[in-house]
PDB file of N, CA and C in Angstrom:
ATOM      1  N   UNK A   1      47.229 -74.157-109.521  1.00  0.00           N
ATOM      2  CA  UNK A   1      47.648 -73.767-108.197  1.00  0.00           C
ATOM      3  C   UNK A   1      49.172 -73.773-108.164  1.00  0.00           C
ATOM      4  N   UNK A   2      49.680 -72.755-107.612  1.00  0.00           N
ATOM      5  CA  UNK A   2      51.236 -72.485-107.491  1.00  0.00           C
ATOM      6  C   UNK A   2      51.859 -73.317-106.376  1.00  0.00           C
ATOM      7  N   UNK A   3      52.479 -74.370-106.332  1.00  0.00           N
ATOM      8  CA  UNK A   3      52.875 -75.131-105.337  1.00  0.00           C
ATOM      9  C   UNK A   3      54.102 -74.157-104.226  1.00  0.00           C
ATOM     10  N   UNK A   4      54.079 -74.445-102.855  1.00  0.00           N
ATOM     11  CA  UNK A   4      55.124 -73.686-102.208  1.00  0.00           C
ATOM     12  C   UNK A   4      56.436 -74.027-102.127  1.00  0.00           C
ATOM     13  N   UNK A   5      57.338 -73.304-102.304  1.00  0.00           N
ATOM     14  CA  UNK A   5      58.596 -73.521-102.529  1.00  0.00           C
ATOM     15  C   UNK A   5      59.241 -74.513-101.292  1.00  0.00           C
ATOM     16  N   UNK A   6      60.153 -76.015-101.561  1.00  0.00           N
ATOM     17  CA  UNK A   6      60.579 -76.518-100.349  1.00  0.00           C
ATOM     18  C   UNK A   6      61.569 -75.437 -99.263  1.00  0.00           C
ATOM     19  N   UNK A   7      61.713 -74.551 -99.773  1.00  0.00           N
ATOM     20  CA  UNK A   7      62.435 -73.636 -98.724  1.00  0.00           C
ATOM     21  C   UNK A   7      61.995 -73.355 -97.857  1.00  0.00           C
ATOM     22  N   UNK A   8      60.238 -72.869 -97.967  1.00  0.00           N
ATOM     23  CA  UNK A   8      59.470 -72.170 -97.326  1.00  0.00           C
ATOM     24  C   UNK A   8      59.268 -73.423 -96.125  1.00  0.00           C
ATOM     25  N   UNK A   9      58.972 -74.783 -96.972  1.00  0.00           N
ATOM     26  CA  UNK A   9      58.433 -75.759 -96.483  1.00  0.00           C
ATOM     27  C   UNK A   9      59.424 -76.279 -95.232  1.00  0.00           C
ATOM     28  N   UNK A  10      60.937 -76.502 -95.474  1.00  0.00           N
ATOM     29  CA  UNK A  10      61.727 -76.559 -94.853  1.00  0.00           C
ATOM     30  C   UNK A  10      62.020 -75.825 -93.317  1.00  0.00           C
ATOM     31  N   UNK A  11      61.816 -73.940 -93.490  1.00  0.00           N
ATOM     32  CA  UNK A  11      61.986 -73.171 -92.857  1.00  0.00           C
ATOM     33  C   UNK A  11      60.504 -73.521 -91.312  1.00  0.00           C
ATOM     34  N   UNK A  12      59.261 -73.690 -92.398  1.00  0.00           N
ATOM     35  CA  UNK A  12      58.541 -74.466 -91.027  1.00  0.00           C
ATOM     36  C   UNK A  12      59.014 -75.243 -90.674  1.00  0.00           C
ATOM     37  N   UNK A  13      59.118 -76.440 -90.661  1.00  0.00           N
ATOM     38  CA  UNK A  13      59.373 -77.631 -89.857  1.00  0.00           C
ATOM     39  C   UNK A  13      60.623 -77.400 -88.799  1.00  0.00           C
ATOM     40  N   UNK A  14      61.127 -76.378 -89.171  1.00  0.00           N
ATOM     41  CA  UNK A  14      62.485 -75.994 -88.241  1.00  0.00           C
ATOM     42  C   UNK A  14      62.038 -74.962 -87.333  1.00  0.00           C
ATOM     43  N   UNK A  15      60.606 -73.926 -87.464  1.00  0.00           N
ATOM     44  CA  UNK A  15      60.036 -73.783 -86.450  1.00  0.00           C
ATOM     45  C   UNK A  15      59.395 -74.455 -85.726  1.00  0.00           C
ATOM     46  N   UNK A  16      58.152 -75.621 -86.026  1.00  0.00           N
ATOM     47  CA  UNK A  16      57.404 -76.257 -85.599  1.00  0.00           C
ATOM     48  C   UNK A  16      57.989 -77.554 -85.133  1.00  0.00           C
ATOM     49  N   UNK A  17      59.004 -77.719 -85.272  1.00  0.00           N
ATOM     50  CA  UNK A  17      59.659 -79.197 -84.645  1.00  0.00           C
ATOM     51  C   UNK A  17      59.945 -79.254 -83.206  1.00  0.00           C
ATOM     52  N   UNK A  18      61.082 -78.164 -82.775  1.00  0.00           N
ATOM     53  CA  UNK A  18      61.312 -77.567 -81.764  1.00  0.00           C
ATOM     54  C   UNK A  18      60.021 -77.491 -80.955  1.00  0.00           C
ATOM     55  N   UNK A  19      58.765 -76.974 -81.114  1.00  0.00           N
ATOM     56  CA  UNK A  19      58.232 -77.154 -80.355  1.00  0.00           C
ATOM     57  C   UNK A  19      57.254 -78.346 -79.770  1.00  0.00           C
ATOM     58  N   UNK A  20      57.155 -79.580 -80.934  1.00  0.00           N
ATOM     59  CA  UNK A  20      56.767 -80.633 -80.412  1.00  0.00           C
ATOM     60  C   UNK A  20      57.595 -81.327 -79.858  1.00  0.00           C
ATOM     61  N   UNK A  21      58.779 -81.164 -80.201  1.00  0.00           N
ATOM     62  CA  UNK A  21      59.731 -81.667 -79.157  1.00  0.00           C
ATOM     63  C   UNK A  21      59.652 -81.159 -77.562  1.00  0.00           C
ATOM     64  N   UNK A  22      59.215 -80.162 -77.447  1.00  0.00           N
ATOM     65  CA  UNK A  22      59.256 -79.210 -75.968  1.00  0.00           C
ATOM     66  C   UNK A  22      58.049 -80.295 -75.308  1.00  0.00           C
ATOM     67  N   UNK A  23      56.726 -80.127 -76.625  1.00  0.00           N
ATOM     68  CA  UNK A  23      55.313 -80.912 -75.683  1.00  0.00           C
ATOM     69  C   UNK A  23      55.504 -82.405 -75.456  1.00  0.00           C
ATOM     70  N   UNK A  24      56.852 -83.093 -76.221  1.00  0.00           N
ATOM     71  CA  UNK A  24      57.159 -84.406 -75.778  1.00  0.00           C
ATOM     72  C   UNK A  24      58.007 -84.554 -74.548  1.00  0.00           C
ATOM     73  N   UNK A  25      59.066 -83.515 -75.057  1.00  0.00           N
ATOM     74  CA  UNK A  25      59.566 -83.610 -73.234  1.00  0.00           C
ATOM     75  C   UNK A  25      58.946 -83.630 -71.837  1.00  0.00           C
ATOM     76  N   UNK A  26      58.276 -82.334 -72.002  1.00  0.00           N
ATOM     77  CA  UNK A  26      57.177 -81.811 -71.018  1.00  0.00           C
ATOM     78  C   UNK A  26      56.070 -82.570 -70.510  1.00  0.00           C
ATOM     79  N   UNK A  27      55.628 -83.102 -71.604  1.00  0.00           N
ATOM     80  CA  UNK A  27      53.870 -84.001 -71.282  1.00  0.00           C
ATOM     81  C   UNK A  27      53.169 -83.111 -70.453  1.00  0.00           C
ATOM     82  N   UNK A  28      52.715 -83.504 -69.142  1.00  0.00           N
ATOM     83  CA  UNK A  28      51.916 -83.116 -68.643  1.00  0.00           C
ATOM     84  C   UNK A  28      52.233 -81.740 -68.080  1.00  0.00           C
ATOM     85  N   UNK A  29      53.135 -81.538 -68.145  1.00  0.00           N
ATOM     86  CA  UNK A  29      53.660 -79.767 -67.299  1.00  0.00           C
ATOM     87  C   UNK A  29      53.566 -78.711 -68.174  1.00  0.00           C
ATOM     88  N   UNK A  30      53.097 -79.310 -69.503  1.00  0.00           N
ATOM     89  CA  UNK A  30      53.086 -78.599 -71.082  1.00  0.00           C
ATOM     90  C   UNK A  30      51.980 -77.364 -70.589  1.00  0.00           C
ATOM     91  N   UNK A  31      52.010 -75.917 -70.578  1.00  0.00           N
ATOM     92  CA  UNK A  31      51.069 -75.115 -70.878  1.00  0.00           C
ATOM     93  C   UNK A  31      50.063 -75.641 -71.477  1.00  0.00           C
ATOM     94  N   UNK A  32      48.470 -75.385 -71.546  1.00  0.00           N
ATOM     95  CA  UNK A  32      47.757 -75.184 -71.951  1.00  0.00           C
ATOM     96  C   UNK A  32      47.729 -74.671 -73.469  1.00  0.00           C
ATOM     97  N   UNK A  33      48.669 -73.335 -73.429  1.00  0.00           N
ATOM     98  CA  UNK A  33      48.491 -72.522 -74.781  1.00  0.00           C
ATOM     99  C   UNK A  33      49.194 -73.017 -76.199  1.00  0.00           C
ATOM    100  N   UNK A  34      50.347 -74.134 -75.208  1.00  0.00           N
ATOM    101  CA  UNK A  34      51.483 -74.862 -76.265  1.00  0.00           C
ATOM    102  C   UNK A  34      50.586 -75.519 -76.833  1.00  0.00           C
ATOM    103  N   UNK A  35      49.432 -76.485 -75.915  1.00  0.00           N
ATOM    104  CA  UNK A  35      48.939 -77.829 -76.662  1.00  0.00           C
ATOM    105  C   UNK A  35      47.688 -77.272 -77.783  1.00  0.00           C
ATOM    106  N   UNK A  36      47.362 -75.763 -77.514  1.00  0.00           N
ATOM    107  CA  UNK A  36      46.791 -75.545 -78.710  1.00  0.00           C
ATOM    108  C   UNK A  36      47.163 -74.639 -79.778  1.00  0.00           C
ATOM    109  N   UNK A  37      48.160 -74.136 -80.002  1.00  0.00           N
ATOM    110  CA  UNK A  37      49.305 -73.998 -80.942  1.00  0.00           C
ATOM    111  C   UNK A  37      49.142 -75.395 -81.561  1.00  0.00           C
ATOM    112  N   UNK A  38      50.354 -76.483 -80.872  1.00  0.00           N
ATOM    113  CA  UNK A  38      50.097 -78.027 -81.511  1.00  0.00           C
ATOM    114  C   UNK A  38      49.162 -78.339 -81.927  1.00  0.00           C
ATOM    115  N   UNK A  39      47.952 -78.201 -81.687  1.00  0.00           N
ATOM    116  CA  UNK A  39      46.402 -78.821 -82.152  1.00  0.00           C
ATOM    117  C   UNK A  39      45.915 -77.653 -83.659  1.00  0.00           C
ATOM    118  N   UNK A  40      46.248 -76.770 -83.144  1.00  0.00           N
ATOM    119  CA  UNK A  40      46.318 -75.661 -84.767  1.00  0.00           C
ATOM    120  C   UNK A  40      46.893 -76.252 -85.388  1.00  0.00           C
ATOM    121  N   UNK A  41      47.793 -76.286 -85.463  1.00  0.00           N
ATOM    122  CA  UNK A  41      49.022 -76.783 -86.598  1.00  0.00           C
ATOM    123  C   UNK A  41      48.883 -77.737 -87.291  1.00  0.00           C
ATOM    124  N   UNK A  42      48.042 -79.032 -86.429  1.00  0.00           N
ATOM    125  CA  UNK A  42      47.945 -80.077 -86.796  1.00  0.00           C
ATOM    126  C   UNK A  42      46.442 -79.964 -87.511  1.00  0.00           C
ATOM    127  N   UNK A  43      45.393 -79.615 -87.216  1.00  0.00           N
ATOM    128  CA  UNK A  43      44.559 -79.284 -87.844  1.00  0.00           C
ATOM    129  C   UNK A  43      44.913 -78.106 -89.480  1.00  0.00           C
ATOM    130  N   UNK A  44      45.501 -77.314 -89.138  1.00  0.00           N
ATOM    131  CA  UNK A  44      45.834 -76.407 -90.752  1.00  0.00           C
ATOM    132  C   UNK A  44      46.592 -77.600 -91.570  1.00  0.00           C
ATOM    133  N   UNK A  45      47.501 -78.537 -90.931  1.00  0.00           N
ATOM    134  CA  UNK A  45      48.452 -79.188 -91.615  1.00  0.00           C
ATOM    135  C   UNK A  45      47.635 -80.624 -92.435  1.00  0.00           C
ATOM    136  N   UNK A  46      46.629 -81.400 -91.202  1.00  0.00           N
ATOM    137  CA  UNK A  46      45.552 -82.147 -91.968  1.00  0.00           C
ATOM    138  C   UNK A  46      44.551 -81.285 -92.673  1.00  0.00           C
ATOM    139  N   UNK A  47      44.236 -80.174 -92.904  1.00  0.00           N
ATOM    140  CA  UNK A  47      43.245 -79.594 -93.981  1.00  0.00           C
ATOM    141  C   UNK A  47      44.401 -79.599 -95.288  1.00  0.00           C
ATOM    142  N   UNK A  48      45.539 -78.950 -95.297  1.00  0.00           N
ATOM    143  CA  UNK A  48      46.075 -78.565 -96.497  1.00  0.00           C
ATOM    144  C   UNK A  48      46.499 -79.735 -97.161  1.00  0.00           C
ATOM    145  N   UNK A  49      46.916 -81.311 -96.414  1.00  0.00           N
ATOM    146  CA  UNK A  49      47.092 -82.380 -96.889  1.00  0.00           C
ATOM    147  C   UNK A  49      46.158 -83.060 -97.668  1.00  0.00           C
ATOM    148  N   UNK A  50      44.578 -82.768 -97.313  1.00  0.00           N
ATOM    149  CA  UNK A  50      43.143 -83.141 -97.458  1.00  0.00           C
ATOM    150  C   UNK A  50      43.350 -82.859 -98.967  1.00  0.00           C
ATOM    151  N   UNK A  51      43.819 -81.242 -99.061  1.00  0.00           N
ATOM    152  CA  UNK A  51      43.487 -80.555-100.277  1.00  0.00           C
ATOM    153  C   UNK A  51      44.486 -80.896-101.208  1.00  0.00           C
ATOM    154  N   UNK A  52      45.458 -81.167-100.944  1.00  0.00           N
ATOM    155  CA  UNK A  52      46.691 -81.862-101.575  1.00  0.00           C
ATOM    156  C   UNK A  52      46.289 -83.190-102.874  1.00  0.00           C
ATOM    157  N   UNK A  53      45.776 -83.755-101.228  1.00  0.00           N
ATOM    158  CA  UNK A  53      45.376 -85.071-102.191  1.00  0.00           C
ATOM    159  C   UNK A  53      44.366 -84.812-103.182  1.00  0.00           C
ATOM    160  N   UNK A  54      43.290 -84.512-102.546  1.00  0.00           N
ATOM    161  CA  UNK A  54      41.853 -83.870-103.695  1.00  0.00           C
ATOM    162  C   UNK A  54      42.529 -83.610-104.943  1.00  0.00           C
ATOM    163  N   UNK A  55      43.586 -82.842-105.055  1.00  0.00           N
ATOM    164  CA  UNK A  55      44.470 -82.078-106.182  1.00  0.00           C
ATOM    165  C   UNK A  55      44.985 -83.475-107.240  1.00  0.00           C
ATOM    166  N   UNK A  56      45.519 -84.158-106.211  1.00  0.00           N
ATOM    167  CA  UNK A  56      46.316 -85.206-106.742  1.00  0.00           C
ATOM    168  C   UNK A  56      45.699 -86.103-107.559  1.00  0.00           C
ATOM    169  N   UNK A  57      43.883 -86.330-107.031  1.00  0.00           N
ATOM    170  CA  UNK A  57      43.330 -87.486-107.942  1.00  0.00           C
ATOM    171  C   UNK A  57      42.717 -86.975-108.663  1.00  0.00           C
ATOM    172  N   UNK A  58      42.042 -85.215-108.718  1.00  0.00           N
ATOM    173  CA  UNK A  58      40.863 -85.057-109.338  1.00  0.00           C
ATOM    174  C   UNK A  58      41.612 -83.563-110.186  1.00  0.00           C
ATOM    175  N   UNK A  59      42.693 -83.811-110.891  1.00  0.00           N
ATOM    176  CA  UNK A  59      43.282 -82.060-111.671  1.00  0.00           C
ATOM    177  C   UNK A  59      42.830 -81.402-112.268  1.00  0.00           C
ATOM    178  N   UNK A  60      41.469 -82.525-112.817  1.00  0.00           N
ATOM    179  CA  UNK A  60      41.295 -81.096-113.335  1.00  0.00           C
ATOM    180  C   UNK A  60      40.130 -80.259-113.038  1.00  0.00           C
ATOM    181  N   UNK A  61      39.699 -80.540-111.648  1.00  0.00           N
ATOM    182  CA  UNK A  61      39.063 -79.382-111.304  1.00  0.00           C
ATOM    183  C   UNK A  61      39.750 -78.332-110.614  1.00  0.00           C
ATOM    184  N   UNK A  62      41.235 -78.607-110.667  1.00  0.00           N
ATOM    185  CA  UNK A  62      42.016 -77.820-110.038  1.00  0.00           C
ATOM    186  C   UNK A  62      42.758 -76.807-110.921  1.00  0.00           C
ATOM    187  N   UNK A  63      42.750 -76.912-112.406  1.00  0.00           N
ATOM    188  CA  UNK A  63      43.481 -76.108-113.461  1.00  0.00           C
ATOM    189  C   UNK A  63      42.279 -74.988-113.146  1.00  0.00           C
ATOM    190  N   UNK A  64      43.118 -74.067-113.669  1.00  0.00           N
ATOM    191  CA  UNK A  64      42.321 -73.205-114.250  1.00  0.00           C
ATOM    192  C   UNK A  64      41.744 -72.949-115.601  1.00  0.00           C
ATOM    193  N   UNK A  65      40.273 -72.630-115.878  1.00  0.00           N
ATOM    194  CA  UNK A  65      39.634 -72.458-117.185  1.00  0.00           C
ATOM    195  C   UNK A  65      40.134 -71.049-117.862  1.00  0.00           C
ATOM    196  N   UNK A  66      39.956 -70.950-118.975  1.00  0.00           N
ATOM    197  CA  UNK A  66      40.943 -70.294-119.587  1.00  0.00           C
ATOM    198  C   UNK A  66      39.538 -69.616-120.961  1.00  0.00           C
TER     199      UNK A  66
END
């Protein structure tokens, strides 16, 4: 598996920060549509971590056969 470049990785968090900062300011006056944006994010972000780790203890079902 081709790992993603920290650039890429970087360039999110400088979108996605900004806006949990907005749903911390806000709390309860927060849109509806913000808090599930936030709840996406956080769900794609705990699946790809899930898979991260899986990677981390078990490699070699993660190489490719050749």
């Amino acid at each position: 598996m081709e790992s993603i470049s920290p650039k890429y990785v970087y360039w999110l968090h400088l979108i996605i920060l900004p806006l949990l900062v907005y749903v911390g300011v806000k709390k309860g006056t927060t849109p509806s549509v913000v808090f599930n944006i936030v709840l996406g994010v956080a769900i794609v972000g705990i699946i790809y971590h899930v898979f991260k780790l899986i990677a981390l203890y078990y490699p070699e079902n993660t190489k490719k056969k050749k």
